[in-house]
Protein backbone atom coordinates (compact mmCIF):
# COMPACT_ATOMS: atom_id res chain seq x y z
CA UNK A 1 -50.32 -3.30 5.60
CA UNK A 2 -47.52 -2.18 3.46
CA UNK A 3 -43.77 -3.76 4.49
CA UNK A 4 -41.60 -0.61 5.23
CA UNK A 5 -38.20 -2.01 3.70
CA UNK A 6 -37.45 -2.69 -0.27
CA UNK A 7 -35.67 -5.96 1.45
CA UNK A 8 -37.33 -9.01 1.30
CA UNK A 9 -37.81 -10.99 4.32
CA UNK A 10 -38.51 -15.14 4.46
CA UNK A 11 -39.62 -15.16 7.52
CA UNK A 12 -42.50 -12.98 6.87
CA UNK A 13 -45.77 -14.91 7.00
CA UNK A 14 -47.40 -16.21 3.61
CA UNK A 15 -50.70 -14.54 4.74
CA UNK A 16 -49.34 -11.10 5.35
CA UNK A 17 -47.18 -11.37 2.08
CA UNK A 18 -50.69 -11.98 0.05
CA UNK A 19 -52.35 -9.44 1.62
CA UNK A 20 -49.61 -6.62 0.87
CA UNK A 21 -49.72 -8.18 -3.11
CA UNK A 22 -53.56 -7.49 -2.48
CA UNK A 23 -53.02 -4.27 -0.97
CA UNK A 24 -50.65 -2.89 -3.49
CA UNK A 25 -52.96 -3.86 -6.26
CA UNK A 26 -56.31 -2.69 -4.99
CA UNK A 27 -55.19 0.52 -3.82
CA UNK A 28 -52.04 1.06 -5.32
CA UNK A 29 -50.16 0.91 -1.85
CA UNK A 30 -46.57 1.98 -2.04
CA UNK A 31 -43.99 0.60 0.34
CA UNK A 32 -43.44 2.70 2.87
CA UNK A 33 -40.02 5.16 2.33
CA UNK A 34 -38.80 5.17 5.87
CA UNK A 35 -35.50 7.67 5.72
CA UNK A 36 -33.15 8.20 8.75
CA UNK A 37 -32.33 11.28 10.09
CA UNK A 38 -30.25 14.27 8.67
CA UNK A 39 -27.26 15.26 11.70
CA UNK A 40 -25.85 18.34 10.92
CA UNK A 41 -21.95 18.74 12.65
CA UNK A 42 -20.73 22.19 12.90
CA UNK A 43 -17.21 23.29 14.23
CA UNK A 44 -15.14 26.51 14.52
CA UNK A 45 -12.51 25.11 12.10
CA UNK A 46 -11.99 22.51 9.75
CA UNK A 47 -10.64 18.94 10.42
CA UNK A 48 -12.40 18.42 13.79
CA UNK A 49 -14.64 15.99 12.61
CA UNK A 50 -12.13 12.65 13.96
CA UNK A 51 -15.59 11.38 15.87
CA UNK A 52 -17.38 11.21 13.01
CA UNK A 53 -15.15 9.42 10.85
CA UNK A 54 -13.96 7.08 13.77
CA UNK A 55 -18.26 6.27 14.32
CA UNK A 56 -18.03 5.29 10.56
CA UNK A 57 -15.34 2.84 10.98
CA UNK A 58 -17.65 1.38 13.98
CA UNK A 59 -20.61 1.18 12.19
CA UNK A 60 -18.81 -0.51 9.14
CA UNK A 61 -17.48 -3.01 11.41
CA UNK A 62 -20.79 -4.10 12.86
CA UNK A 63 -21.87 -4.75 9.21
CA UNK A 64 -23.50 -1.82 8.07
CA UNK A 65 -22.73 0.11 4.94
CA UNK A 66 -21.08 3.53 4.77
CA UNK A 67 -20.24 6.14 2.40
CA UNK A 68 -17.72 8.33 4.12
CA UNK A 69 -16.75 11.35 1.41
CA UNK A 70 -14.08 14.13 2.42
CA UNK A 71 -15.60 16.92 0.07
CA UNK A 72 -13.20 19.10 0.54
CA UNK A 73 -10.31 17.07 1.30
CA UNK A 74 -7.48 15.76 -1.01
CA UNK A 75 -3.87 15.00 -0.56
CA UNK A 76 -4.24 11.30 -1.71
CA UNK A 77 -5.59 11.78 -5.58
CA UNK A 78 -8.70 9.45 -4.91
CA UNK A 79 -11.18 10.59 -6.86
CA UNK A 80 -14.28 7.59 -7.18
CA UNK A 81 -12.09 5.71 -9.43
CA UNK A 82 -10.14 4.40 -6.79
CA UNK A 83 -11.81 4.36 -3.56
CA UNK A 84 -10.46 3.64 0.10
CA UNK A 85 -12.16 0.22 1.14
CA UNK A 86 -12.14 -0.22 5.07
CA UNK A 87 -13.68 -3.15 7.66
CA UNK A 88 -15.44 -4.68 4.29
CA UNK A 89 -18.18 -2.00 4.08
CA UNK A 90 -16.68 1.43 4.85
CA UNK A 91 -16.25 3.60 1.28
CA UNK A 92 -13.89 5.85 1.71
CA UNK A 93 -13.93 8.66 -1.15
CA UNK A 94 -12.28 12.32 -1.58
CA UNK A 95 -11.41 14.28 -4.84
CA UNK A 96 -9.04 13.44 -7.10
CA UNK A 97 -7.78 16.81 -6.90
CA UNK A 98 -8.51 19.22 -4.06
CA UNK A 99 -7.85 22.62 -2.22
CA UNK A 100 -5.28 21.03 0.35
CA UNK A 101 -2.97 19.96 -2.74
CA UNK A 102 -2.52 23.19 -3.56
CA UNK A 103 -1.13 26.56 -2.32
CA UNK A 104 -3.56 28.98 -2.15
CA UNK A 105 -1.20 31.56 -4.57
CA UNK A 106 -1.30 28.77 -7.46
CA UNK A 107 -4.98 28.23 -7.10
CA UNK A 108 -5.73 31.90 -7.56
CA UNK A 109 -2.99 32.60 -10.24
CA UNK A 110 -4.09 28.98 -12.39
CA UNK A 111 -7.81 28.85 -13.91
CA UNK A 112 -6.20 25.00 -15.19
CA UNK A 113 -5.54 23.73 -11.45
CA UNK A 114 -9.03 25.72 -10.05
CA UNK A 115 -11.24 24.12 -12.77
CA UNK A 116 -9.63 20.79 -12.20
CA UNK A 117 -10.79 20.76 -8.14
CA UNK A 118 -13.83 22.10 -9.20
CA UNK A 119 -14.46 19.17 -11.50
CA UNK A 120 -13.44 16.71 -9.12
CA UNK A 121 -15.66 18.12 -5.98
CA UNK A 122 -18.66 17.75 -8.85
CA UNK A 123 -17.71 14.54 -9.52
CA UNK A 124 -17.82 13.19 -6.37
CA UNK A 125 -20.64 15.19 -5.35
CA UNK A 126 -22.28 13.45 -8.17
CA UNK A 127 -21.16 9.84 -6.85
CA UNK A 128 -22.63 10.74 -3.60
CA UNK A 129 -26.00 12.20 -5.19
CA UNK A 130 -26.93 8.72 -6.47
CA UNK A 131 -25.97 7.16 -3.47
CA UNK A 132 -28.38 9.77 -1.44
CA UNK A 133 -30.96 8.62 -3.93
CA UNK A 134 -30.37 4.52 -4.66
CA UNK A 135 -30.56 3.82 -0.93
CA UNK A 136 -27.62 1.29 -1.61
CA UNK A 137 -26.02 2.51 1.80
CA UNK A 138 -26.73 2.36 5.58
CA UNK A 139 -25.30 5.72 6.50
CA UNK A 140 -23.58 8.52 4.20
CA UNK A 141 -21.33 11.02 5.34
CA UNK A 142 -20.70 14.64 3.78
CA UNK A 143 -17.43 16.08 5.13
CA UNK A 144 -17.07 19.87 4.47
CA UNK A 145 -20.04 19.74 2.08
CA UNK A 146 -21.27 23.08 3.23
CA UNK A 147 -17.49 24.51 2.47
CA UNK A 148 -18.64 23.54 -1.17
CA UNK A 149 -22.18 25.07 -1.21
CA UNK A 150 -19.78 28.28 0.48
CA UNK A 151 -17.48 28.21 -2.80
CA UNK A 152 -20.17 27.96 -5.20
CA UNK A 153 -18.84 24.60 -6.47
CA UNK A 154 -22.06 22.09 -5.17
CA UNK A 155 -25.62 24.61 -5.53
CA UNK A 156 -27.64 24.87 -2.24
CA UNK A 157 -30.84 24.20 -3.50
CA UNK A 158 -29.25 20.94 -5.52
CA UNK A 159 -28.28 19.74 -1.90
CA UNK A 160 -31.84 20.45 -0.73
CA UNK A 161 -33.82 18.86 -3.49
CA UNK A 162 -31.42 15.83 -3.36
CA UNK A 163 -32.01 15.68 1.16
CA UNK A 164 -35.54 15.75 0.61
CA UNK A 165 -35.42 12.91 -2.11
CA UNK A 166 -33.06 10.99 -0.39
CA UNK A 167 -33.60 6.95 0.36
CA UNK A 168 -31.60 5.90 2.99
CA UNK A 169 -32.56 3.81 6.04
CA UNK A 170 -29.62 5.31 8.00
CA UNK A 171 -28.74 8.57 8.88
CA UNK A 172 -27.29 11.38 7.15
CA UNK A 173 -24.19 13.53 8.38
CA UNK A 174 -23.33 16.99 6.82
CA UNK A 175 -20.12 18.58 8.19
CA UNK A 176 -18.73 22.21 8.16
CA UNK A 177 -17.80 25.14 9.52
CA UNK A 178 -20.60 27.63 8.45
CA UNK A 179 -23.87 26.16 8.22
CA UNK A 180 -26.83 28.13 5.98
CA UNK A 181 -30.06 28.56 7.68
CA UNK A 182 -31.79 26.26 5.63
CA UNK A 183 -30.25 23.64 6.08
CA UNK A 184 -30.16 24.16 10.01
CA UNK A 185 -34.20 23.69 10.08
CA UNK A 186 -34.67 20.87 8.21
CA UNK A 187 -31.84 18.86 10.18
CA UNK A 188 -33.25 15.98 12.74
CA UNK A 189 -30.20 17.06 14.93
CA UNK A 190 -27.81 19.54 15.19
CA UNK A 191 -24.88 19.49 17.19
CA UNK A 192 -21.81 22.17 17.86
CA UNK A 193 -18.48 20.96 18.21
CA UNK A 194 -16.53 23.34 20.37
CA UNK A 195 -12.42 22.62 21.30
């Protein structure tokens, strides 16, 4: 028998505790990665994701931990150095600098300003990576990350690798508004958001 958390639990029996140190060392028995599921979220148009971030504030509240990151969104000059902290264990992140802050006009005409929100999605796409991967939170949100696999900015098959690799015991929720095959089949759940 092989325990199916990395958590350690006190109340588990003595006995069973010596036979998984027995198991693991006999037969090289691995704990048992146990991931949630990955929801996919698609809508016509952007910013009609509200249920999904007011769910987050829910589940922070009842004590679990949440990574809530706005990919695409901006406006507040976040970035992951200063992070939104809500109900004790909801982590709010978005770019530092982002498509919304801009007019579209200046982003085309200004390779400075269009590197800069490119660096900053990356960034926080890179925060979010090793959170996918550490299994430090409960449930981890990607708002508009399939806007950024659109654009180029976040590679499709970097997304993959890291949603098959993932450690999380919660779920995982992608967002967007155009969702690539791929990633349609290997979601748990997919669900259309229509107005």
């Amino acid at each position: 028998m092989a325990l199916s958390s990395t958590h350690e639990y006190s109340n588990i029996p003595k006995e069973i505790q010596d036979i998984n140190k027995l198991n693991s060392k006999q037969n090289n028995v691995k704990p048992i990665r146990q991931n949630g599921q990955i929801q996919i979220y698609q809508s016509a148009y952007r910013g009609s994701f509200s249920n999904i971030i007011r769910d987050s504030l829910r589940n922070a509240a009842l004590g679990r931990k949440v990574l809530l990151a706005q990919v695409m969104k901006g406006g507040v000059k976040q970035g992951i150095k200063n992070p939104i902290r809500l109900c004790g264990n909801l982590l709010w992140l978005r770019p530092s600098t982002s498509y919304d802050q801009f007019d579209q006009n200046e982003i085309q005409n200004n390779e400075i300003i269009l590197n800069s929100i490119k660096e900053s999605i990356i960034e926080l796409w890179g925060f979010c990576k090793k959170q996918l991967l550490s299994g430090e939170q409960d449930q981890i949100i990607l708002d508009e990350i399939f806007m950024a696999v659109e654009l180029g900015i976040i590679k499709e098959n970097e997304l993959i690798s890291t949603l098959e690799n993932r450690f999380i015991s919660g779920d995982v929720i992608l967002t967007g508004t155009t969702i690539p095959k791929e990633f349609l089949l290997m979601a748990d759940q997919v669900t259309e958001l229509r107005s």
